[in-house]
Protein backbone atom coordinates (compact mmCIF):
# COMPACT_ATOMS: atom_id res chain seq x y z
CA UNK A 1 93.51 -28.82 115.75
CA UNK A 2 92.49 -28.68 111.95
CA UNK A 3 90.19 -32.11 112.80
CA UNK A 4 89.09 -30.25 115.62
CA UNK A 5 88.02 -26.83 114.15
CA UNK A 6 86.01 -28.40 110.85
CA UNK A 7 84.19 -30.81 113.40
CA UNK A 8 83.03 -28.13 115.24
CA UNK A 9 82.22 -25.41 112.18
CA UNK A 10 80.73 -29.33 110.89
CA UNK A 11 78.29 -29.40 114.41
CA UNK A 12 77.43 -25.68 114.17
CA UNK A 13 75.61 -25.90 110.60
CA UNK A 14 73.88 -29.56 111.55
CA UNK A 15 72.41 -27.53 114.00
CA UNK A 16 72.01 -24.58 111.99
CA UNK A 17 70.24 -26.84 109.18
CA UNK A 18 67.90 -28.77 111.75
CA UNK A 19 66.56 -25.27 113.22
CA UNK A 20 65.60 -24.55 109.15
CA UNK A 21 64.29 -27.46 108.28
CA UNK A 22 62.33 -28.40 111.31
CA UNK A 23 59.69 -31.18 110.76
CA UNK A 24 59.96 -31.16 106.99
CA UNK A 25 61.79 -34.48 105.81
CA UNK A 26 63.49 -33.36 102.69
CA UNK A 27 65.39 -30.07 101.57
CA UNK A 28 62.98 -27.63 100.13
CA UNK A 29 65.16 -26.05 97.78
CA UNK A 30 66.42 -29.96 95.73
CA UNK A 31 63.68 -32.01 97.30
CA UNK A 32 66.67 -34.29 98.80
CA UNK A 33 65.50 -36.62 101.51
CA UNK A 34 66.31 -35.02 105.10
CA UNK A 35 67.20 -37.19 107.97
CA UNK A 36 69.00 -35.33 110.85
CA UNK A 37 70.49 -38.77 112.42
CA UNK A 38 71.86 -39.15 108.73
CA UNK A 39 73.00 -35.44 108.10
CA UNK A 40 74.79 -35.50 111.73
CA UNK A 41 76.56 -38.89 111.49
CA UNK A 42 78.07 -37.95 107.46
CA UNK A 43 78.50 -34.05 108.23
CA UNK A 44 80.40 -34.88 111.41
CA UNK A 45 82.57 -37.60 109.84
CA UNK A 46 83.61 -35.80 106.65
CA UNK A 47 84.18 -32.17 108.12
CA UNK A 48 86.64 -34.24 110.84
CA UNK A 49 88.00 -36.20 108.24
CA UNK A 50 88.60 -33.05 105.80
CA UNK A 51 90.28 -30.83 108.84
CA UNK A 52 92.74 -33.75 109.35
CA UNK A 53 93.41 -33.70 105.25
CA UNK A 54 94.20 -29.90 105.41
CA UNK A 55 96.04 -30.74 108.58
CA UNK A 56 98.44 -32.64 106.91
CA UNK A 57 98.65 -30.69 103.39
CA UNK A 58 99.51 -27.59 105.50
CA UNK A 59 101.98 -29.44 107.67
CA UNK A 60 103.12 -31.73 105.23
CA UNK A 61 103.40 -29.61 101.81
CA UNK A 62 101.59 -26.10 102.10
CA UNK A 63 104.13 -24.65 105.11
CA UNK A 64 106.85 -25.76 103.44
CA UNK A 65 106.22 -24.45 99.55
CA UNK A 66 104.97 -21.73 100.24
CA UNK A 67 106.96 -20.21 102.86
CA UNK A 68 108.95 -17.61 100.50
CA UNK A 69 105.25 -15.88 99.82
CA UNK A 70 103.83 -13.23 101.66
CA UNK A 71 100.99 -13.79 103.68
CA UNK A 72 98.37 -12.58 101.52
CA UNK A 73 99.75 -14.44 98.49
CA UNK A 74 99.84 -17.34 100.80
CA UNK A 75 95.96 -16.98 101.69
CA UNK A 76 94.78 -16.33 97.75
CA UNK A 77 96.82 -19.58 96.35
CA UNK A 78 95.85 -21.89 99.41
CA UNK A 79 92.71 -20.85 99.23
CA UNK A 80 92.08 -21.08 95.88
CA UNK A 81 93.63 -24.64 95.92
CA UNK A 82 91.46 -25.88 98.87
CA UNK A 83 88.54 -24.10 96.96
CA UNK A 84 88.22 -26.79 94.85
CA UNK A 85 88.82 -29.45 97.19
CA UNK A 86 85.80 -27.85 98.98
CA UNK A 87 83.82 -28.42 95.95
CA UNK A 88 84.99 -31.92 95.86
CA UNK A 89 84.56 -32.90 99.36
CA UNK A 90 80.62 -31.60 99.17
CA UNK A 91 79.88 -33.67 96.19
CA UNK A 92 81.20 -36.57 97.61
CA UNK A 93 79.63 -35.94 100.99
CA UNK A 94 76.07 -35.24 98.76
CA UNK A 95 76.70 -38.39 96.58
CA UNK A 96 77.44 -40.55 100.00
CA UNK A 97 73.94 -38.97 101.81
CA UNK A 98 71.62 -39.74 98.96
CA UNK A 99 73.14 -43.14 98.16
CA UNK A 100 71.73 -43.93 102.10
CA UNK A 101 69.11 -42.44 102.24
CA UNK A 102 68.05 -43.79 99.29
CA UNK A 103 69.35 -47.19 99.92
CA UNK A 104 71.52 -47.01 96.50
CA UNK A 105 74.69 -47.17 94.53
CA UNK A 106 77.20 -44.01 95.26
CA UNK A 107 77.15 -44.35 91.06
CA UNK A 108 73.67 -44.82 90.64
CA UNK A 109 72.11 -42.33 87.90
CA UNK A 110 69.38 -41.07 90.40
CA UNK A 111 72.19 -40.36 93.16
CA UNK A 112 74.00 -38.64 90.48
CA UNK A 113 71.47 -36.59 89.13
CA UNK A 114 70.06 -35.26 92.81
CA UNK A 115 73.83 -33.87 92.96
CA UNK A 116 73.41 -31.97 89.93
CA UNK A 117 69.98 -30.62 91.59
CA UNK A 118 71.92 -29.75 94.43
CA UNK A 119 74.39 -28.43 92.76
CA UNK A 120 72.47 -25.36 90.73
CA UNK A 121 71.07 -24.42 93.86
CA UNK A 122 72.27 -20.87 95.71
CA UNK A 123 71.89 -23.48 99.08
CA UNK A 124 75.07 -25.70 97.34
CA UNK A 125 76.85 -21.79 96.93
CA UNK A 126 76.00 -20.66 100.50
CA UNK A 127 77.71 -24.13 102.30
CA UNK A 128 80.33 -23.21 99.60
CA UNK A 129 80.85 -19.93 101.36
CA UNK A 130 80.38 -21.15 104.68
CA UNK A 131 82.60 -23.89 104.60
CA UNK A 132 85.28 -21.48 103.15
CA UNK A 133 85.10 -19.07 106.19
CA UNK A 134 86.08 -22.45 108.36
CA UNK A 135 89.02 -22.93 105.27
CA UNK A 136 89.91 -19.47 106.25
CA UNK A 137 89.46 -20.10 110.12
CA UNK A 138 92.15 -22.68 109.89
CA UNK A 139 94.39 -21.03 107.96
CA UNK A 140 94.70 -18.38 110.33
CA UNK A 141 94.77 -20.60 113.18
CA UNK A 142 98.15 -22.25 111.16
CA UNK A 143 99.12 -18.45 110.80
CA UNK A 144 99.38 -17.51 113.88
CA UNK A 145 100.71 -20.57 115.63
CA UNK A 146 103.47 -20.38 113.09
CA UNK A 147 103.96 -16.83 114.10
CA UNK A 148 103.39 -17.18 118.09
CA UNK A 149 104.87 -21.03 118.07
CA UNK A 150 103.90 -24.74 118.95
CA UNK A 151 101.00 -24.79 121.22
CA UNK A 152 101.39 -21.15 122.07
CA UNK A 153 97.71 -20.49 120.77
CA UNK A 154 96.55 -23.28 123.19
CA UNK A 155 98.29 -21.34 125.37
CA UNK A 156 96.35 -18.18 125.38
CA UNK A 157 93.41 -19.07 125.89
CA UNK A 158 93.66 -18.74 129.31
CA UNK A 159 95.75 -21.22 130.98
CA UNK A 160 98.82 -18.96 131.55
CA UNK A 161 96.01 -15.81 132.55
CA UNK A 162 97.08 -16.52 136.05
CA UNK A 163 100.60 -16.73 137.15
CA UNK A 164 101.36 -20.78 137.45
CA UNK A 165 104.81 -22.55 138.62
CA UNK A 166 105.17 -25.50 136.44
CA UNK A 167 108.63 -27.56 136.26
CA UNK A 168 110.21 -27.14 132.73
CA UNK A 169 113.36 -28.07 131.08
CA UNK A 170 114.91 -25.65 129.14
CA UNK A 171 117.83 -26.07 125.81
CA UNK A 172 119.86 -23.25 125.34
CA UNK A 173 121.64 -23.20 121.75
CA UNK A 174 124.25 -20.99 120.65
CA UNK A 175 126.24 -21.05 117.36
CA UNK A 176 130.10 -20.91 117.74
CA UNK A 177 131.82 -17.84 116.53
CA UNK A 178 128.67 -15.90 115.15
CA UNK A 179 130.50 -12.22 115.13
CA UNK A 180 133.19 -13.48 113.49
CA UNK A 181 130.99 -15.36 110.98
CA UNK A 182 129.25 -12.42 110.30
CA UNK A 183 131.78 -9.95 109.96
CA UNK A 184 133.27 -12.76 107.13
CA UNK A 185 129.86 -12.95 105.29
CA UNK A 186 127.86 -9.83 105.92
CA UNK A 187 125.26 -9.25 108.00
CA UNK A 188 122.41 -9.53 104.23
CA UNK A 189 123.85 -13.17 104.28
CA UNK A 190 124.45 -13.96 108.09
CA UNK A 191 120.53 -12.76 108.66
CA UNK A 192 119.95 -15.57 105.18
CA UNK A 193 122.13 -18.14 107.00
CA UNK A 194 119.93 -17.79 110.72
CA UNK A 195 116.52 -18.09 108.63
CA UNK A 196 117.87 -21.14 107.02
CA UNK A 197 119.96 -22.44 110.34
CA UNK A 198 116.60 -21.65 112.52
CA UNK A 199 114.74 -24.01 109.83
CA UNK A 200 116.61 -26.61 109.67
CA UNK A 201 115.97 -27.41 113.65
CA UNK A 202 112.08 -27.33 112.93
CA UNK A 203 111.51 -30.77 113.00
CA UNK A 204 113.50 -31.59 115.16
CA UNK A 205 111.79 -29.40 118.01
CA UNK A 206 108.53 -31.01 116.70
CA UNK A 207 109.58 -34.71 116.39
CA UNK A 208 110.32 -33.92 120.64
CA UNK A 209 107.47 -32.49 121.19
CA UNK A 210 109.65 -28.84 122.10
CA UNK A 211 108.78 -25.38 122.07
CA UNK A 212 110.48 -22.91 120.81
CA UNK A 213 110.80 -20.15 123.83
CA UNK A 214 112.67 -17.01 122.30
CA UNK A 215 115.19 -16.35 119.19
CA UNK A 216 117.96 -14.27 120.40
CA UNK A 217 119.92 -13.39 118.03
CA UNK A 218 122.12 -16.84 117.43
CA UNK A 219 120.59 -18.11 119.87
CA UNK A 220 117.41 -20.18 120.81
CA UNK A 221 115.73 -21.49 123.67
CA UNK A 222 113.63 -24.05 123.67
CA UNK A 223 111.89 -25.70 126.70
CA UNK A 224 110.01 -28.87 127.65
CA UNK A 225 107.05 -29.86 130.17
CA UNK A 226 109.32 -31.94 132.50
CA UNK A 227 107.46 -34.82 131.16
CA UNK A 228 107.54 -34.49 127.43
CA UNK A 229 111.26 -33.70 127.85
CA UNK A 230 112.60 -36.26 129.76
CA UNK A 231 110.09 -38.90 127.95
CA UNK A 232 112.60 -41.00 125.83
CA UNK A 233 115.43 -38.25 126.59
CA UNK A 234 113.62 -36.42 123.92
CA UNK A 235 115.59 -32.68 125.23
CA UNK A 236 118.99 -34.82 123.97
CA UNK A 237 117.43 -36.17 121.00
CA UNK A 238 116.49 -32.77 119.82
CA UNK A 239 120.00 -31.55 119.98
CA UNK A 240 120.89 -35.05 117.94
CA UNK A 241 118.10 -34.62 115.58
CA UNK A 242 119.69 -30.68 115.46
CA UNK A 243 122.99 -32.01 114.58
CA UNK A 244 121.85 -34.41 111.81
CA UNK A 245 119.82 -32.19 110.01
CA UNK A 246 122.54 -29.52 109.97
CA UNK A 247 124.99 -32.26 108.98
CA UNK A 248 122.48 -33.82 106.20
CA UNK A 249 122.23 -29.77 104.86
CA UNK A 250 126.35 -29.40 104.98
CA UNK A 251 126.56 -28.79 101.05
CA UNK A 252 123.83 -26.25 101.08
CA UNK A 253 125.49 -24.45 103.95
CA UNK A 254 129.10 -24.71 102.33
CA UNK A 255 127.42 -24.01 98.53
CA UNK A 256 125.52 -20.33 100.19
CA UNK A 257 127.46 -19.22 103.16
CA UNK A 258 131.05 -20.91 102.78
CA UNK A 259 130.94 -22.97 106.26
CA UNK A 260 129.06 -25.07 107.98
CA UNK A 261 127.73 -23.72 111.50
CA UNK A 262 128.79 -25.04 114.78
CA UNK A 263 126.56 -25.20 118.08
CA UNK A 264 127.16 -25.83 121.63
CA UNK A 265 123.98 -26.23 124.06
CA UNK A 266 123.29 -26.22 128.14
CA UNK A 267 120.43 -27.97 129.36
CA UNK A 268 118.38 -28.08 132.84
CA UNK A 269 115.50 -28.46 134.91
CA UNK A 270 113.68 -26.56 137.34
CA UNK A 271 110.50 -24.69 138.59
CA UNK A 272 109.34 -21.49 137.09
CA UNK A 273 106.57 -19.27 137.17
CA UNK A 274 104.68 -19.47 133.60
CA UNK A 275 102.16 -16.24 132.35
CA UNK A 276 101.24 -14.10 130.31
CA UNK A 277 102.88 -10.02 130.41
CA UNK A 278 101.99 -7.04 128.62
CA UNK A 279 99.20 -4.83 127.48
CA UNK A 280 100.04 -3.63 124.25
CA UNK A 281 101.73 -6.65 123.42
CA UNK A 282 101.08 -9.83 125.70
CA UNK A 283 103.49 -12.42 125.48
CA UNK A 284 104.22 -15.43 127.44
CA UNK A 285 106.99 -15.43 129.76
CA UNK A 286 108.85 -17.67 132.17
CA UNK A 287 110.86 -16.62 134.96
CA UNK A 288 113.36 -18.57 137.91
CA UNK A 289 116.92 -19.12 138.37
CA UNK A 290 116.69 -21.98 136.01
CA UNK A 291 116.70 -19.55 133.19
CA UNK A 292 119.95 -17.70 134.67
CA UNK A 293 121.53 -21.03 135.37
CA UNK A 294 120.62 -22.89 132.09
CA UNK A 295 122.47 -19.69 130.28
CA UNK A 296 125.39 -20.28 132.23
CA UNK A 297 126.03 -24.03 131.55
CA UNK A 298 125.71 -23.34 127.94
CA UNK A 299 128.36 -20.82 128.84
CA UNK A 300 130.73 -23.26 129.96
CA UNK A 301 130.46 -25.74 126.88
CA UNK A 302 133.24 -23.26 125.32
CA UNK A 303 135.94 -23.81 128.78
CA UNK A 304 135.40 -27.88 128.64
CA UNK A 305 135.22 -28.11 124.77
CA UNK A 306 132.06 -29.37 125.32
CA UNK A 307 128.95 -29.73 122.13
CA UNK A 308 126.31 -30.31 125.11
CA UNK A 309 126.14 -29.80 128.90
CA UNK A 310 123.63 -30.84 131.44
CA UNK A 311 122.74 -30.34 134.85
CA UNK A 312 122.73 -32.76 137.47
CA UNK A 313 119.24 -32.85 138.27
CA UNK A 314 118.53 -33.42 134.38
CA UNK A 315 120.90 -35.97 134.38
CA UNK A 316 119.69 -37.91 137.51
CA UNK A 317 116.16 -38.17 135.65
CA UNK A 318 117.22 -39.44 131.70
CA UNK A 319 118.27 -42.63 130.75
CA UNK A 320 121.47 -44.33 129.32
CA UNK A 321 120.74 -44.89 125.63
CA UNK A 322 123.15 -46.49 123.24
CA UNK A 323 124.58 -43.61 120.55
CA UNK A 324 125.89 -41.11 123.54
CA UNK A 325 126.79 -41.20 126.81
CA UNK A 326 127.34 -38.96 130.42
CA UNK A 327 130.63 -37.99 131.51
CA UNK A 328 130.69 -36.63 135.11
CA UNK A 329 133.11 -33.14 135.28
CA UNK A 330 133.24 -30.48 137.16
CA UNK A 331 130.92 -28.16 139.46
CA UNK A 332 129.67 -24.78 139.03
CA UNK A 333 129.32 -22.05 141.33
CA UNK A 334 126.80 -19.67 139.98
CA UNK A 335 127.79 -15.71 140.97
CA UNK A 336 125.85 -15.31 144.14
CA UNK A 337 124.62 -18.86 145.03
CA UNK A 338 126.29 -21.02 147.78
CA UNK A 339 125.20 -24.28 146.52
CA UNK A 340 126.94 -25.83 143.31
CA UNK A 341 125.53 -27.14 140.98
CA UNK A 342 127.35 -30.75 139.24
CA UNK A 343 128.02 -30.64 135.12
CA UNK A 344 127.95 -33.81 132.81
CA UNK A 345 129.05 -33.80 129.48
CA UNK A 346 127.30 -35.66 126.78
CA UNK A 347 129.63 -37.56 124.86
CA UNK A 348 128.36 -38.36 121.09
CA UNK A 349 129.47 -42.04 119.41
């Protein structure tokens, strides 16, 4: 999405600058040779290019440093920090257009010295600006899908407007014994270890292409496109991917809270109706029994000792993978439903 917003704040000023410039053949402010084949194929390339490299620096490094700040301190250090990569990127995107145009060295004096032109120009100051308010675009676009969630944005644009029954797999989580941890702790340092518990199963979510449905409380839901989850049994190799990084993290968790949390999960699949709710607030909602249901067999993990149940009709559509396997126990009749529904148990190596 980075790539995708610079290319297309990248398109809007090639056209921009070829309504200006018309029929003239050079810049009228430097004198720079013009060519608008040149100008798109450059502009295009480097504004893609430089959304993927923010892309990655916010994914990578950014989201991660600084996500102690507030989010104006955030905005005034990133931006200052991709201010100057601005600055870079346009002289290197100048230097690269004048060395073809001219048919030259990138290091050629003349090259060089039509960059300095450029460069004491207002025009170099105003794509400065301009090419900051896409900086800022992006940033907010990070903001708020770090806010709303993974693909959530996407999301509202108007997919979900209209009530839509998809099929969806959903994860419930729950840590073990959360009153009693925090009654032990405090509730200051029970709220510190959720924020770090919560953060630890980020990547995991991500590396299976989750989404992270609601927090509640100790709990989370996260859900699947049918597809995406059953694809490589990525709904079980979130849980496993959970578990490691939890396990990987034991010494911080022993070091600032005195334990090291514990979480059962139910999984299952089924139709729901997917769209958006509210008018002060909107949010995005699902609803269907397989909500209810998935709840419940996350329930039982605690009666069959169980880290991980599933439902039959997950079960019947994942594969057997070496590192776990399916253990076939009993049924479960839901409160008001005639039909039961048959429980596996995923067994961990």
């Amino acid at each position: 999405m980075f790539g995708a917003i610079w290319l297309l704040f990248g398109l809007i000023y090639i056209l921009l600058e070829a309504g200006l410039i018309g029929a003239l053949d050079q810049y009228p402010t430097t004198g720079n040779l013009y060519s608008f084949k040149g100008s798109l194929l450059v502009v295009s390339i480097g504004s893609f290019c430089m959304g993927l490299f923010q892309g990655c620096v916010e994914v990578l490094w950014m989201k991660a440093y600084f996500s102690k700040l507030e989010l104006w301190k955030k905005f005034v250090f990133k931006s200052i920090f991709y201010l100057i990569l601005i600055i870079l990127f346009l002289s290197i995107i100048t230097l690269v257009t004048n060395a073809i145009l001219l048919n030259s060295n990138v290091f050629s004096q003349e090259v060089f010295d039509r960059l300095l032109n450029f460069m004491s120009e207002f025009s170099f100051w105003t794509i400065i600006i301009y090419t900051g308010i896409i900086l800022d675009i992006a940033l907010f676009y990070s903001v708020i899908e770090t806010y709303l969630g993974n693909n959530v944005v996407l999301n509202y644009l108007g997919k979900y407007h209209k009530p839509i029954q998809e099929k969806r797999i959903f994860m419930f989580l729950d840590m073990k014994s959360s009153t009693t941890i925090a009654e032990q702790i405090g509730h200051e340092r029970y709220f510190k270890l959720l924020k770090t518990y919560y953060a630890d199963m980020t990547n995991a979510i991500l590396e299976t292409s989750g989404e992270v449905y609601q927090y509640v409380g100790d709990e989370i839901v996260v859900t699947w496109k049918e597809k995406r989850g059953v694809h490589n049994n990525n709904c079980i190799h979130c849980f496993i991917k959970i578990s490691n990084a939890i396990t990987k993290n034991k010494d911080t968790y022993i070091t600032e809270f005195g334990l090291i949390p514990e979480f059962k999960a139910g999984f299952h699949v089924g139709e729901v109706t997917a769209g958006e709710i509210g008018i002060i607030k909107k949010d995005l909602i699902y609803t269907g029994d397989i909500l209810n249901t998935t709840a419940r067999i996350q329930a039982e993990c605690n009666s069959y000792n169980s880290k991980t149940l599933i439902s039959e009709s997950l079960f019947d559509q994942l594969t057997e993978e070496p590192g776990y396997s399916f253990i076939k126990i009993d049924e479960l009749l839901l409160e008001g439903k005639k039909e039961h529904i048959q429980l596996y148990d995923v067994v961990y190596d």
